[in-house]
N, C-alpha and C. Protein backbone atom coordinates (compact mmCIF):
# COMPACT_ATOMS: atom_id res chain seq x y z
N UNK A 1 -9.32 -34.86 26.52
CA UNK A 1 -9.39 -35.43 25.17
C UNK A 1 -10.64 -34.95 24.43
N UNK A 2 -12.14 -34.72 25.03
CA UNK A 2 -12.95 -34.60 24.51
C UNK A 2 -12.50 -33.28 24.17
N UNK A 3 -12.12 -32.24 24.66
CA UNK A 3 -11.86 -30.78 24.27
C UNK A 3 -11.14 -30.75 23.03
N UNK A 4 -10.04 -31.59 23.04
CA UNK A 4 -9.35 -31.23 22.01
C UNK A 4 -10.36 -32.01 20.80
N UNK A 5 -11.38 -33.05 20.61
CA UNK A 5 -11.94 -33.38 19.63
C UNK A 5 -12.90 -32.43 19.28
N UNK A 6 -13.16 -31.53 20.13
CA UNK A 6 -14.27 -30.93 19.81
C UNK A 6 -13.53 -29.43 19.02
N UNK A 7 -12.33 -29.09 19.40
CA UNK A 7 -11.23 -28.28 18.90
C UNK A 7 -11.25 -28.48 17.41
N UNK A 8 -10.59 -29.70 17.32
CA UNK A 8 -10.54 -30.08 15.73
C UNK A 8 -11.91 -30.15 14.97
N UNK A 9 -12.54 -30.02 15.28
CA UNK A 9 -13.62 -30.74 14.74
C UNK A 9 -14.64 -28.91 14.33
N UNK A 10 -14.20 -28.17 15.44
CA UNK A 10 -14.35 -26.63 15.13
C UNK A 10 -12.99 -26.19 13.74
N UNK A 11 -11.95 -26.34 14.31
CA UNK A 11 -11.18 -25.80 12.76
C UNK A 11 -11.33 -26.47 11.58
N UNK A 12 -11.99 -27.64 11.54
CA UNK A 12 -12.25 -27.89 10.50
C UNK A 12 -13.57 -27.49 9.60
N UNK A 13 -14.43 -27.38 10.59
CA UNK A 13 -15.83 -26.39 10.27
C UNK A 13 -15.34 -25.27 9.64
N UNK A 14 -14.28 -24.29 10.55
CA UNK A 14 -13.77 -22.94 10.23
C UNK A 14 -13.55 -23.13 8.49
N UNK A 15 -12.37 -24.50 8.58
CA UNK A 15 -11.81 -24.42 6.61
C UNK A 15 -12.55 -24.45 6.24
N UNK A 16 -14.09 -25.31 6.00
CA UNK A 16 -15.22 -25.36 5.36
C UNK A 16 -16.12 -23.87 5.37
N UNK A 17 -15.92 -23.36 5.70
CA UNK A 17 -16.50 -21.85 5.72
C UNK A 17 -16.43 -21.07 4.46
N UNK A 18 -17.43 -20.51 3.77
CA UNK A 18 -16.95 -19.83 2.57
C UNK A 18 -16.43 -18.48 2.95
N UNK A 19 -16.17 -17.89 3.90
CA UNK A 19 -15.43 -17.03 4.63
C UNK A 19 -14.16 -16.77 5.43
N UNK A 20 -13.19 -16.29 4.84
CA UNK A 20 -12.31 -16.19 5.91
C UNK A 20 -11.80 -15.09 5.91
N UNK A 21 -11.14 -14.33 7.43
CA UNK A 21 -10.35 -13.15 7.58
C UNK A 21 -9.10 -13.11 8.31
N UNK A 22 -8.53 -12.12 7.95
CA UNK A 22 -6.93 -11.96 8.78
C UNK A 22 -6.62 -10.90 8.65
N UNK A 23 -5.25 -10.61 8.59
CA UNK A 23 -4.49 -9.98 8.88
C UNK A 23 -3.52 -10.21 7.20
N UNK A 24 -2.64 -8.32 6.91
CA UNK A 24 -2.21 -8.35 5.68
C UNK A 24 -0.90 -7.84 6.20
N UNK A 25 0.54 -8.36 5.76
CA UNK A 25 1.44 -7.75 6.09
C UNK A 25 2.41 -7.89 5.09
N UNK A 26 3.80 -6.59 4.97
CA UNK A 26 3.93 -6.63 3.50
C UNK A 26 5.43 -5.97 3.74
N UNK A 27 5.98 -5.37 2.66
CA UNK A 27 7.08 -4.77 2.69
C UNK A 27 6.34 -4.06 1.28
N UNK A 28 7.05 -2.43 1.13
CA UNK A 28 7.22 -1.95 -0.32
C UNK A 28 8.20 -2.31 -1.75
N UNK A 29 8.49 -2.87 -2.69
CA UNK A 29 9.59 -3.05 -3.26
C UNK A 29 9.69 -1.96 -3.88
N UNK A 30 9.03 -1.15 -4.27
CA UNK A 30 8.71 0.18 -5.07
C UNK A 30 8.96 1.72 -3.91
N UNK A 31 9.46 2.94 -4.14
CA UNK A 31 9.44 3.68 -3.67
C UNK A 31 8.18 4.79 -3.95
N UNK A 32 7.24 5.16 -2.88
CA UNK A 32 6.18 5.81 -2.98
C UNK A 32 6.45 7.00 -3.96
N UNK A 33 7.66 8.21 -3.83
CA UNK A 33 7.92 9.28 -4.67
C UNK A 33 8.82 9.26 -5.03
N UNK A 34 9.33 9.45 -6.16
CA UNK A 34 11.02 8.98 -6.73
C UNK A 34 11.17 11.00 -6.93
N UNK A 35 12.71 11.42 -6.72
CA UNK A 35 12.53 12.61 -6.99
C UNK A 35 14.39 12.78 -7.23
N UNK A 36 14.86 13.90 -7.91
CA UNK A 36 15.82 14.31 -8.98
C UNK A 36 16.14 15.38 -8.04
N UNK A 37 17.43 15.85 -8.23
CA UNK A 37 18.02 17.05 -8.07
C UNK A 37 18.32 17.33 -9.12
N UNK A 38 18.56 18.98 -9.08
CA UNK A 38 18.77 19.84 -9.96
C UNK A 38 19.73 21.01 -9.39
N UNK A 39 19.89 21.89 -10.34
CA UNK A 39 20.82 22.83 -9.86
C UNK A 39 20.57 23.98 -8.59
N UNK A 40 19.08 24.06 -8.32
CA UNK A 40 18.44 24.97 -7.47
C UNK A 40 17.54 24.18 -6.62
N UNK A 41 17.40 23.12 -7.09
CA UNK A 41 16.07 22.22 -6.46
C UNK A 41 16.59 20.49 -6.02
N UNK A 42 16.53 20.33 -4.69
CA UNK A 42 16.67 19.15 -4.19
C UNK A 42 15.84 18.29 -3.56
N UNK A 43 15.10 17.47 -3.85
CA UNK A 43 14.64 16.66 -3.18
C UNK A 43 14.90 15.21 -2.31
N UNK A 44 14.09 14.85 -1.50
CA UNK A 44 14.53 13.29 -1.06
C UNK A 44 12.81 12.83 -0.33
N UNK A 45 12.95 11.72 -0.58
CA UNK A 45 11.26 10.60 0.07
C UNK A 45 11.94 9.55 0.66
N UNK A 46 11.27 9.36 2.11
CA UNK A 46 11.33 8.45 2.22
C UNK A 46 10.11 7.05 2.77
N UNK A 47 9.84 6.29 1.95
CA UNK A 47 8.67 5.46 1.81
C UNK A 47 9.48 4.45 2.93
N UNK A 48 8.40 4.31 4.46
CA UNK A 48 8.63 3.28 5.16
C UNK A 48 8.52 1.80 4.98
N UNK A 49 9.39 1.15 5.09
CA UNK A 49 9.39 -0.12 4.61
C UNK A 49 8.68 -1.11 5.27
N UNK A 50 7.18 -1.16 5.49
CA UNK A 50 6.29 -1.72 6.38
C UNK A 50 5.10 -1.64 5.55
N UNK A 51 3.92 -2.01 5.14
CA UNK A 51 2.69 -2.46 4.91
C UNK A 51 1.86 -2.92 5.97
N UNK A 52 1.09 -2.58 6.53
CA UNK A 52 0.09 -3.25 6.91
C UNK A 52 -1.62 -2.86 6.49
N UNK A 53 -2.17 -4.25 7.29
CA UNK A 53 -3.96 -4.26 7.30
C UNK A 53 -4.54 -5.40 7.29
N UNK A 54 -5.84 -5.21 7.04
CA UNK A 54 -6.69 -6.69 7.61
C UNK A 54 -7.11 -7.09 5.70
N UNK A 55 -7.33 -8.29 6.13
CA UNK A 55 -8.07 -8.66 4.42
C UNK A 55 -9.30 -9.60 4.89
N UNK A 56 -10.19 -9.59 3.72
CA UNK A 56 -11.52 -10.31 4.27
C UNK A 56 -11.44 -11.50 2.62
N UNK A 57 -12.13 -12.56 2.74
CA UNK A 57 -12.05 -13.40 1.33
C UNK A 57 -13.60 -13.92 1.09
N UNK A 58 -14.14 -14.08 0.11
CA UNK A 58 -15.44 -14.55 0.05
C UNK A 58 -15.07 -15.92 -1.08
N UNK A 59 -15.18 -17.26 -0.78
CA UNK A 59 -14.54 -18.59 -1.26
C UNK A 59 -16.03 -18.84 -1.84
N UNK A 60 -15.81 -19.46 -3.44
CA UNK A 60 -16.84 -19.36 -4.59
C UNK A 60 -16.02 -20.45 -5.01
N UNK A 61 -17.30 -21.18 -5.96
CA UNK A 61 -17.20 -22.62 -6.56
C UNK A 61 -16.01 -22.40 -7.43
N UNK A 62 -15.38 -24.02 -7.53
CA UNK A 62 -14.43 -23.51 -9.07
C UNK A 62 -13.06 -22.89 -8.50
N UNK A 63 -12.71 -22.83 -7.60
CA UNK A 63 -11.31 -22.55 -7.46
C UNK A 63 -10.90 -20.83 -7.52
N UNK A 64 -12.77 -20.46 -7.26
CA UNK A 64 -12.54 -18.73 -7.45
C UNK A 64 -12.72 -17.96 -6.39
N UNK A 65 -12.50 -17.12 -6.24
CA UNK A 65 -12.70 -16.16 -4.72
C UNK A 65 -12.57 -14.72 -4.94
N UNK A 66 -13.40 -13.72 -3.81
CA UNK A 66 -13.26 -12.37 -4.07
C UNK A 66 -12.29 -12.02 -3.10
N UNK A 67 -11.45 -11.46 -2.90
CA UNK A 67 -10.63 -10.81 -1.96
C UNK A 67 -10.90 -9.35 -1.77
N UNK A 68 -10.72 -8.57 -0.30
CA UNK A 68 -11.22 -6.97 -0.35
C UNK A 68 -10.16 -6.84 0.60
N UNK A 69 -8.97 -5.90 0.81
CA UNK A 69 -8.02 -5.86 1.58
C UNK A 69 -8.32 -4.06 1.75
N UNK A 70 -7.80 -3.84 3.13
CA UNK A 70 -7.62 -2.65 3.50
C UNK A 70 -6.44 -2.36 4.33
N UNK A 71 -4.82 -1.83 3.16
CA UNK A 71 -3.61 -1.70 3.64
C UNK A 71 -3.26 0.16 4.11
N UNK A 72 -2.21 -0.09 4.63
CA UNK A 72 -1.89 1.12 5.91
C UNK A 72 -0.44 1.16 5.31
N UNK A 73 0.45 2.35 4.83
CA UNK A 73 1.47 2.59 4.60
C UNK A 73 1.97 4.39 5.15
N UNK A 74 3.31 4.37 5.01
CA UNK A 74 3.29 5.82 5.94
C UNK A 74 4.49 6.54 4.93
N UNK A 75 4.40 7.85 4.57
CA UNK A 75 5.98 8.23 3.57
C UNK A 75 6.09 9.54 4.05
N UNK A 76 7.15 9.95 3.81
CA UNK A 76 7.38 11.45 4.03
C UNK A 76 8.67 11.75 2.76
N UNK A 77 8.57 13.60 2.47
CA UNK A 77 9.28 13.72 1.90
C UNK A 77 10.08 15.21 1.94
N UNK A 78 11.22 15.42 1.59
CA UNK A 78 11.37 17.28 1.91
C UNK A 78 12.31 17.63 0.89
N UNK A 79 12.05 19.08 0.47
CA UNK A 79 12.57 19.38 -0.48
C UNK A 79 13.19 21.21 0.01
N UNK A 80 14.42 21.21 -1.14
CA UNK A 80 14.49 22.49 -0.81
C UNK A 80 15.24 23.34 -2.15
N UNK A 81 14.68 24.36 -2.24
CA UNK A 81 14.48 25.49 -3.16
C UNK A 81 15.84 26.77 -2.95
N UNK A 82 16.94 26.87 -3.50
CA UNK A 82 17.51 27.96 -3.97
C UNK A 82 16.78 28.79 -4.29
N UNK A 83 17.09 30.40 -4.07
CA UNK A 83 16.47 31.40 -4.86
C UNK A 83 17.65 32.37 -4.60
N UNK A 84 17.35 33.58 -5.73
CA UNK A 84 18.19 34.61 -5.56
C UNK A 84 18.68 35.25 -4.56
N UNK A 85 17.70 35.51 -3.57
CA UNK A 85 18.05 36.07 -2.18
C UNK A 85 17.22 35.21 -1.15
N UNK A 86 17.58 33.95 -1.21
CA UNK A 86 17.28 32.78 0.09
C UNK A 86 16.84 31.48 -0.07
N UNK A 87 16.08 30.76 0.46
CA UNK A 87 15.90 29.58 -0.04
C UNK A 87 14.25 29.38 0.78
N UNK A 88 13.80 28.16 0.24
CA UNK A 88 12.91 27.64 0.68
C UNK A 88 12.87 26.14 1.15
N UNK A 89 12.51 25.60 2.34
CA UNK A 89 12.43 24.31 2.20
C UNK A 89 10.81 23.74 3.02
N UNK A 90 10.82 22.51 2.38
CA UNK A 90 9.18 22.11 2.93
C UNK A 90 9.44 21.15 3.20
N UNK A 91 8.89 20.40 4.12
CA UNK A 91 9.21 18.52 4.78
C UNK A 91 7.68 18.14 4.54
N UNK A 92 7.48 17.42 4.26
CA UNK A 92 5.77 16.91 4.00
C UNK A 92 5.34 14.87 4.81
N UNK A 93 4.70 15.11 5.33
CA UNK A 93 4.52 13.74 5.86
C UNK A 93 3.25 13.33 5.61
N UNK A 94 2.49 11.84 5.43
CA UNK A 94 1.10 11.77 5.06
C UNK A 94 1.09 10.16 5.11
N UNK A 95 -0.32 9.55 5.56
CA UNK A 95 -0.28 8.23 5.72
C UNK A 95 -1.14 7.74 4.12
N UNK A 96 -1.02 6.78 3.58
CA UNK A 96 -2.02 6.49 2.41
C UNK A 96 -2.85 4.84 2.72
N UNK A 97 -3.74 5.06 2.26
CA UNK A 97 -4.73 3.69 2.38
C UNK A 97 -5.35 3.59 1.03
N UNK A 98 -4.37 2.53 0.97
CA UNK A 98 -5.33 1.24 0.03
C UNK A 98 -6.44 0.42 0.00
N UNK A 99 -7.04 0.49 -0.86
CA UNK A 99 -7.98 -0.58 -0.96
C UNK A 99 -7.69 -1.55 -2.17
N UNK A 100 -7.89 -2.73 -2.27
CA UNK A 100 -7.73 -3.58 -3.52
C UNK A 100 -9.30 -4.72 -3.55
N UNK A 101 -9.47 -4.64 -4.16
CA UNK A 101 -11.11 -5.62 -4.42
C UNK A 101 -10.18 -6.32 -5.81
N UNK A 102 -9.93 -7.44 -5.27
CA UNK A 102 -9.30 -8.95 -6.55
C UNK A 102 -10.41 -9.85 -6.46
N UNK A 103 -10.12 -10.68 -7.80
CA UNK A 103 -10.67 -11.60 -8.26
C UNK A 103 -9.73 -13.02 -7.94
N UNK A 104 -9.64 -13.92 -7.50
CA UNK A 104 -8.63 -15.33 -7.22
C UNK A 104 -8.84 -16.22 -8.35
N UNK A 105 -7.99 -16.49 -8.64
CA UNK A 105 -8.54 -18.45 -8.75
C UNK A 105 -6.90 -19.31 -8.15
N UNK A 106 -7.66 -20.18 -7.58
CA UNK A 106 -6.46 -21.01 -7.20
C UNK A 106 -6.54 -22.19 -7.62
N UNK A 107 -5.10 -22.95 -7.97
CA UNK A 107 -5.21 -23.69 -8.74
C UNK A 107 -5.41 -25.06 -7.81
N UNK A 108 -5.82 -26.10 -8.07
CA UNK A 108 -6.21 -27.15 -7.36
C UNK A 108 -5.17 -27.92 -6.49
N UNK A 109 -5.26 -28.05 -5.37
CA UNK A 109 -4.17 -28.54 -4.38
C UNK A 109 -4.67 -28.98 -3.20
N UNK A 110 -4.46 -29.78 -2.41
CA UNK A 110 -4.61 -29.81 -0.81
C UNK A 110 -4.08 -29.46 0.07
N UNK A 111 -2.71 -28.89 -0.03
CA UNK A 111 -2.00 -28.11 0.98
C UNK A 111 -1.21 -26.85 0.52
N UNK A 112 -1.09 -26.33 -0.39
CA UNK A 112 -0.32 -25.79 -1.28
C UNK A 112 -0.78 -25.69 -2.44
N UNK A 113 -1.88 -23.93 -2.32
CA UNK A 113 -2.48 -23.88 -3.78
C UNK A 113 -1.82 -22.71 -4.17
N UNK A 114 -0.78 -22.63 -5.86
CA UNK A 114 -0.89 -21.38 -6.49
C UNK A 114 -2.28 -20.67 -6.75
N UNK A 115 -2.04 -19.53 -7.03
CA UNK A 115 -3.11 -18.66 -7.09
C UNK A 115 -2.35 -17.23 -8.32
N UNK A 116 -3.53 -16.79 -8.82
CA UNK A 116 -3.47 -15.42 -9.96
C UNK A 116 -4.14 -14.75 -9.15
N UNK A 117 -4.26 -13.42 -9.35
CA UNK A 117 -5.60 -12.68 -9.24
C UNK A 117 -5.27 -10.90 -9.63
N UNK A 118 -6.63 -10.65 -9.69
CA UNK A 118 -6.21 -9.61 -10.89
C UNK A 118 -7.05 -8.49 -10.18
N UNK A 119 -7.65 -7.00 -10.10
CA UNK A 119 -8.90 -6.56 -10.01
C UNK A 119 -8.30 -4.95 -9.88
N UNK A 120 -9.01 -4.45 -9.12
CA UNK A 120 -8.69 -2.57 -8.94
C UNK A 120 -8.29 -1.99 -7.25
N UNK A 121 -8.11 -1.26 -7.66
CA UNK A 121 -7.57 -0.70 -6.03
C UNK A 121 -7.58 0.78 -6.20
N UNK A 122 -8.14 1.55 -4.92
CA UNK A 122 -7.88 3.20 -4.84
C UNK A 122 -7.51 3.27 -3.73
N UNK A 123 -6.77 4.07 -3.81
CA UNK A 123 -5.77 4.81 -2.88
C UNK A 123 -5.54 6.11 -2.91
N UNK A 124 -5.72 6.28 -1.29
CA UNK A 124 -5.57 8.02 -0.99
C UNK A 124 -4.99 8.30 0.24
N UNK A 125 -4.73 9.57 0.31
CA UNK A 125 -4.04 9.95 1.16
C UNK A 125 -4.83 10.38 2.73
N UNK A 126 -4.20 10.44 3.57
CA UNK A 126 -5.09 11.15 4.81
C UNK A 126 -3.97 11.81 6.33
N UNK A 127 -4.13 12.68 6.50
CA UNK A 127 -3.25 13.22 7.67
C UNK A 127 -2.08 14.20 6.80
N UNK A 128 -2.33 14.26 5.58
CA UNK A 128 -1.32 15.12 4.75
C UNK A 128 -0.52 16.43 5.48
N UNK A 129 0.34 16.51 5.63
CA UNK A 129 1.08 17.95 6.16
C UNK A 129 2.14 18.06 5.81
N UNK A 130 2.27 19.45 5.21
CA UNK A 130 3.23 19.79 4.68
C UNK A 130 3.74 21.10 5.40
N UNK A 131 5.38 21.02 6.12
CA UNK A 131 5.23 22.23 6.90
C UNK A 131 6.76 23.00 5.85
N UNK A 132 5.99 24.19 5.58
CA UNK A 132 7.32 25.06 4.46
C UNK A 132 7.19 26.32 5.63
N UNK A 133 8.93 26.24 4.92
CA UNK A 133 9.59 27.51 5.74
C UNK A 133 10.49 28.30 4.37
N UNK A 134 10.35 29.49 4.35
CA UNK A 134 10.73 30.55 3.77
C UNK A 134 12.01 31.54 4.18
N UNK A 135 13.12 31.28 3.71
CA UNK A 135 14.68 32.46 4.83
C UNK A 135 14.79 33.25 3.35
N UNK A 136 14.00 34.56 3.69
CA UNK A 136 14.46 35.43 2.81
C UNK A 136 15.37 36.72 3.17
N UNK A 137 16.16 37.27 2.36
CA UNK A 137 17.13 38.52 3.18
C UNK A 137 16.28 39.18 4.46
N UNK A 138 14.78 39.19 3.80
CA UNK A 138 13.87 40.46 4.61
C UNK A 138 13.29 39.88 5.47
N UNK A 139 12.86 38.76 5.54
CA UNK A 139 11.49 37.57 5.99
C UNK A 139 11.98 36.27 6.05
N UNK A 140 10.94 35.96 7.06
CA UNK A 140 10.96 34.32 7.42
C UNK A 140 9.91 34.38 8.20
N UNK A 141 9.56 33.20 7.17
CA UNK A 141 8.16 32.90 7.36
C UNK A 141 7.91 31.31 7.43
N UNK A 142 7.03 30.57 8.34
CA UNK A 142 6.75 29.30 8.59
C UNK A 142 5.33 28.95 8.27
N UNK A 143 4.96 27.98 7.42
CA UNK A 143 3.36 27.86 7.64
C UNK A 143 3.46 26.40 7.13
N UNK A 144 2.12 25.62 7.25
CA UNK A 144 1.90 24.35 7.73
C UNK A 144 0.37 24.08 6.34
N UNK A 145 0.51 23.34 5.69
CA UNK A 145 -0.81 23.20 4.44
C UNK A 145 -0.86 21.56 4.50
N UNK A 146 -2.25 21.37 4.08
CA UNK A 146 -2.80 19.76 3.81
C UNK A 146 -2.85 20.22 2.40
N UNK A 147 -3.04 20.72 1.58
CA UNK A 147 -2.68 21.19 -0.04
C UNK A 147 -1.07 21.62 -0.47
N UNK A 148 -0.20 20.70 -0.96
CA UNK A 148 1.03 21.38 -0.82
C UNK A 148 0.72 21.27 -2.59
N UNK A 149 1.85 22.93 -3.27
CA UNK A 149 1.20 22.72 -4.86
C UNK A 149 1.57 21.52 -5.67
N UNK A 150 2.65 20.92 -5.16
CA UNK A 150 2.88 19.30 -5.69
C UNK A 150 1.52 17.88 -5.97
N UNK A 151 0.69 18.47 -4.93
CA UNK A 151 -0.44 17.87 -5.22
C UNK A 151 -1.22 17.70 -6.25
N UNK A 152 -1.38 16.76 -6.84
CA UNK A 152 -2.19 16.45 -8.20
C UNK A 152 -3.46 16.05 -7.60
N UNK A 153 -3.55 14.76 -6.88
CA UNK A 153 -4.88 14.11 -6.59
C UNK A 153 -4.52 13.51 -5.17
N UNK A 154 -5.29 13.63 -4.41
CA UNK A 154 -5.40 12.80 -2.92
C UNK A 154 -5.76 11.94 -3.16
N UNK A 155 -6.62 11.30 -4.22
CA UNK A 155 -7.09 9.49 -4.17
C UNK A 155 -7.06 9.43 -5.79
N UNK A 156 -6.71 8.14 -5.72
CA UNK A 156 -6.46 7.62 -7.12
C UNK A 156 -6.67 5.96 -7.29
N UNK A 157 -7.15 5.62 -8.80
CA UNK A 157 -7.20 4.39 -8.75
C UNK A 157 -6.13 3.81 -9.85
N UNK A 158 -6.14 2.13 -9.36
CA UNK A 158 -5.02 1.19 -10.07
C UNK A 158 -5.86 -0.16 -10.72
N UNK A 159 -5.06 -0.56 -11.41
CA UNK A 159 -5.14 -2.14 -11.59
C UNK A 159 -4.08 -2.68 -11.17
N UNK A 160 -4.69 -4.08 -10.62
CA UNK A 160 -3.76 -4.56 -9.80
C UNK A 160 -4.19 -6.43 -10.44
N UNK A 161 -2.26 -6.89 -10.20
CA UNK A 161 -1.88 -7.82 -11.05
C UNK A 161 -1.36 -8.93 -10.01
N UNK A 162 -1.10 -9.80 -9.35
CA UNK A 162 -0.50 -10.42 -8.49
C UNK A 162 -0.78 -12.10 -8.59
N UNK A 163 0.18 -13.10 -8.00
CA UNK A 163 0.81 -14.00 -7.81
C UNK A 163 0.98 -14.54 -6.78
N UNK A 164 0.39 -16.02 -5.97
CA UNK A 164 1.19 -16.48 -4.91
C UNK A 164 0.93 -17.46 -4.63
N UNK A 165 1.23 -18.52 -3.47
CA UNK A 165 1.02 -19.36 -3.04
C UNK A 165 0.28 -19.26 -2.03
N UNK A 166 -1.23 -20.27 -1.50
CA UNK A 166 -2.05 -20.45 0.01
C UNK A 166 -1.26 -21.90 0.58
N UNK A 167 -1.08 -21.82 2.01
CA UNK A 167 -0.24 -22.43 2.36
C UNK A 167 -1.22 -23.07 3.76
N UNK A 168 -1.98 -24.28 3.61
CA UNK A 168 -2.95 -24.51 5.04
C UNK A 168 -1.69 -24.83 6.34
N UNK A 169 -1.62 -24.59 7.10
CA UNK A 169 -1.21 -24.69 8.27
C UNK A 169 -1.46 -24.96 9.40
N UNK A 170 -2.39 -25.74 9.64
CA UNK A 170 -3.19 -26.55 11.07
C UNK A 170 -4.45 -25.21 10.84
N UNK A 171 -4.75 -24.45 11.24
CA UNK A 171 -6.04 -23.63 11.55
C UNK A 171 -5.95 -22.29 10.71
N UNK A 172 -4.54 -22.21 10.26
CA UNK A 172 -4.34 -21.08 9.45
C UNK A 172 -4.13 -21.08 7.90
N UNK A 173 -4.37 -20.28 7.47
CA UNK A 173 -3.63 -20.50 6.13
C UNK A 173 -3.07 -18.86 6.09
N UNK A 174 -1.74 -19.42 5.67
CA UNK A 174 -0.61 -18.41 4.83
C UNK A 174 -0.35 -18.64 3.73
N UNK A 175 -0.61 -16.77 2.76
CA UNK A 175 -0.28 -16.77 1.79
C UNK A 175 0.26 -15.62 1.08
N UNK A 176 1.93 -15.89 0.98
CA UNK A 176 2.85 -15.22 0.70
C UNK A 176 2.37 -14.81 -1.15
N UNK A 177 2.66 -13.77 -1.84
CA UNK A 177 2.51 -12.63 -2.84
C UNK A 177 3.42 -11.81 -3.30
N UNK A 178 3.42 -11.79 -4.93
CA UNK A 178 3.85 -10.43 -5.29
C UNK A 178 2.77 -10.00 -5.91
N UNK A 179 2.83 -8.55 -5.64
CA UNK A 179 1.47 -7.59 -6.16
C UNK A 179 1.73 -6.33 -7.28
N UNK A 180 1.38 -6.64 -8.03
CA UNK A 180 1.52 -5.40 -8.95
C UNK A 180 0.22 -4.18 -9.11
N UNK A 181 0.77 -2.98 -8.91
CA UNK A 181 -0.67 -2.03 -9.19
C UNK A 181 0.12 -0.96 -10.17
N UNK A 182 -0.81 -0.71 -11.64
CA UNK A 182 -0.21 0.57 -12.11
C UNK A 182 -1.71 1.71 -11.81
N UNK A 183 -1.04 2.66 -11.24
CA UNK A 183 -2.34 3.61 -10.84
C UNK A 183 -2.34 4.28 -12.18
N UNK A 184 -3.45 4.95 -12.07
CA UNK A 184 -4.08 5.81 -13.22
C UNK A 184 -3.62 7.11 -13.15
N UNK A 185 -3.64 7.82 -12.01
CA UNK A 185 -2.56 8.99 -11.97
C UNK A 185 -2.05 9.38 -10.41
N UNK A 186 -1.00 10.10 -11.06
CA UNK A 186 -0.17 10.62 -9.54
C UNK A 186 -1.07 11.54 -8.37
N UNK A 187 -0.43 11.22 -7.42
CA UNK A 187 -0.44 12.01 -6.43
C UNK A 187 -0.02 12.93 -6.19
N UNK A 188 1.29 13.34 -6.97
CA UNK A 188 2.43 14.54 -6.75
C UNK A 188 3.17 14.35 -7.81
N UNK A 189 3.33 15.49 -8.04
CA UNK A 189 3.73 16.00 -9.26
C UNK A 189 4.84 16.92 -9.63
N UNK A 190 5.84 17.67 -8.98
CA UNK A 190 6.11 19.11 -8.93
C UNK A 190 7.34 19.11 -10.12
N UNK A 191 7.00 19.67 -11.22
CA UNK A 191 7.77 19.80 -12.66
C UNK A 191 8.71 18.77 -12.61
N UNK A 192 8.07 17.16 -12.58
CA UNK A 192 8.79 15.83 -12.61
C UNK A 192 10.15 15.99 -12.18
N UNK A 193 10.56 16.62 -10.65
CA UNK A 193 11.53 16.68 -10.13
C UNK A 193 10.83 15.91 -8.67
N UNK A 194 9.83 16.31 -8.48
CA UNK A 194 9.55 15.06 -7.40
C UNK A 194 7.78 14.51 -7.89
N UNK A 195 7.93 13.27 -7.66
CA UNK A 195 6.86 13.14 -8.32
C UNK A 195 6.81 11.71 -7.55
N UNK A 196 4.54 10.83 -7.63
CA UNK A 196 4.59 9.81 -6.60
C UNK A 196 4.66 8.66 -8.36
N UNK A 197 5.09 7.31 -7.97
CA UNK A 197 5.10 6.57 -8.74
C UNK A 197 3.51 5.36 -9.03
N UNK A 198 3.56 5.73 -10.49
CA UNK A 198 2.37 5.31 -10.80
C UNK A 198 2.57 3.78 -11.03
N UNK A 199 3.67 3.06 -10.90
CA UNK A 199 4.17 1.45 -10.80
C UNK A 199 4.81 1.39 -9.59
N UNK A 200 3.75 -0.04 -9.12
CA UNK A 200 4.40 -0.01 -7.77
C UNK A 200 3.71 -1.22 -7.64
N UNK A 201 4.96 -2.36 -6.92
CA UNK A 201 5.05 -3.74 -6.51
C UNK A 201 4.85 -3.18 -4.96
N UNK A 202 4.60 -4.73 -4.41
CA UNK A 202 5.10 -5.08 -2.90
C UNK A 202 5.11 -6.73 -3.05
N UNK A 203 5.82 -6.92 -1.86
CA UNK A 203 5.42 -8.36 -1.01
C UNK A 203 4.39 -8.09 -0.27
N UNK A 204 3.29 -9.25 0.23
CA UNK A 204 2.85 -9.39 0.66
C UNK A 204 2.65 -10.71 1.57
N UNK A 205 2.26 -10.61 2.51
CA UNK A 205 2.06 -12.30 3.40
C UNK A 205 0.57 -11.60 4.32
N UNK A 206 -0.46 -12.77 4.03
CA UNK A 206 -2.12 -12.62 4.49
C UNK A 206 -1.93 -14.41 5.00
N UNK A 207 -2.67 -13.97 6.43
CA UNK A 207 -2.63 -14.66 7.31
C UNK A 207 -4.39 -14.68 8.20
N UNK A 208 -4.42 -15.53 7.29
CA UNK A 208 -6.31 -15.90 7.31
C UNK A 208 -6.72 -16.70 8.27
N UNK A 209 -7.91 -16.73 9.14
CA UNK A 209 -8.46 -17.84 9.71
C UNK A 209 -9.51 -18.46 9.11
């Protein structure tokens, strides 16, 4: 009995903490590169439907708070090129990391607080590879680039817009999100037949101690 009083009596210290951290987990609703066919030129992306990362919170008077999250997403994409005498095709794979630094306020509650929050986020790429292969009448040729010419920018920044509910739960709190970020510019670009999207939602669920 004494253990478990001394239990409670620790998670409740923990809620009183102007600190808390966890864990960030999410789905995409948005597709990382949206891309077009054409008569010579085909593309396809595919953005894995998983989010993750950790988030940290700094809890301030007034119903306000800083949030700093660091998310993990994974996409790949391949395209392929008609030409007069052969074709070209390239498969490209690359992981991207987010950062988001928000502002909170939550609205007043004891078990169940809405929340706004608003702030910036950059995001870049890392592990980029792009492996193109070349079948020409004469040649064939294979080579492997972290610069593929679709590339505009490896890191880029957003504003970011989001919505949700904190949900206390005995020692935890969960709090389910929708997140809006419009970035400032693309990542990829290649004559707006494949290109990365500068609007882009997710779900989110952060699972704090």
């Amino acid at each position: 009995m004494r253990s478990i009083i001394i239990l409670l009596f620790s998670a409740a210290a923990a809620f009183s903490q102007p600190f808390s951290a966890g864990v960030k987990l999410g789905v995409p609703m948005t597709d990382f590169i949206s891309t077009v066919q054409s008569g010579t030129f085909n593309a396809n992306s595919t953005t894995n439907r998983y989010i993750v990362g950790v988030t940290a919170e700094l809890h301030l008077p007034l119903g306000l708070s800083i949030e700093g999250d660091v998310l993990y997403r994974h996409f790949n994409y391949t395209s392929f090129s008609s030409l007069v005498d052969g074709n070209i095709t390239s498969s490209a794979t690359s992981n991207a990391w987010e950062f988001p630094l928000l502002v909170k306020y939550k609205f007043p509650s004891k078990i169940v607080r809405p929340y706004v929050e608003g702030g910036v986020a950059w995001d870049t790429l890392q592990g980029l590879k792009d492996s193109i292969t070349t079948n020409l009448i004469s040649t064939h040729t294979s080579v492997s680039t972290s610069s593929p010419g679709e590339l505009k920018n490896s890191t880029t920044m957003g504003i970011v817009l989001g919505a949700g509910v904190e949900v206390k739960a005995l020692v935890i709190k969960i709090s389910p999100e929708i997140r809006y970020t419009r970035w400032t510019d693309q990542h990829f670009n290649a004559a707006n037949l494949l290109q990365s999207n500068q609007n882009q939602a997710e779900f989110l669920v952060g699972i704090t101690f």
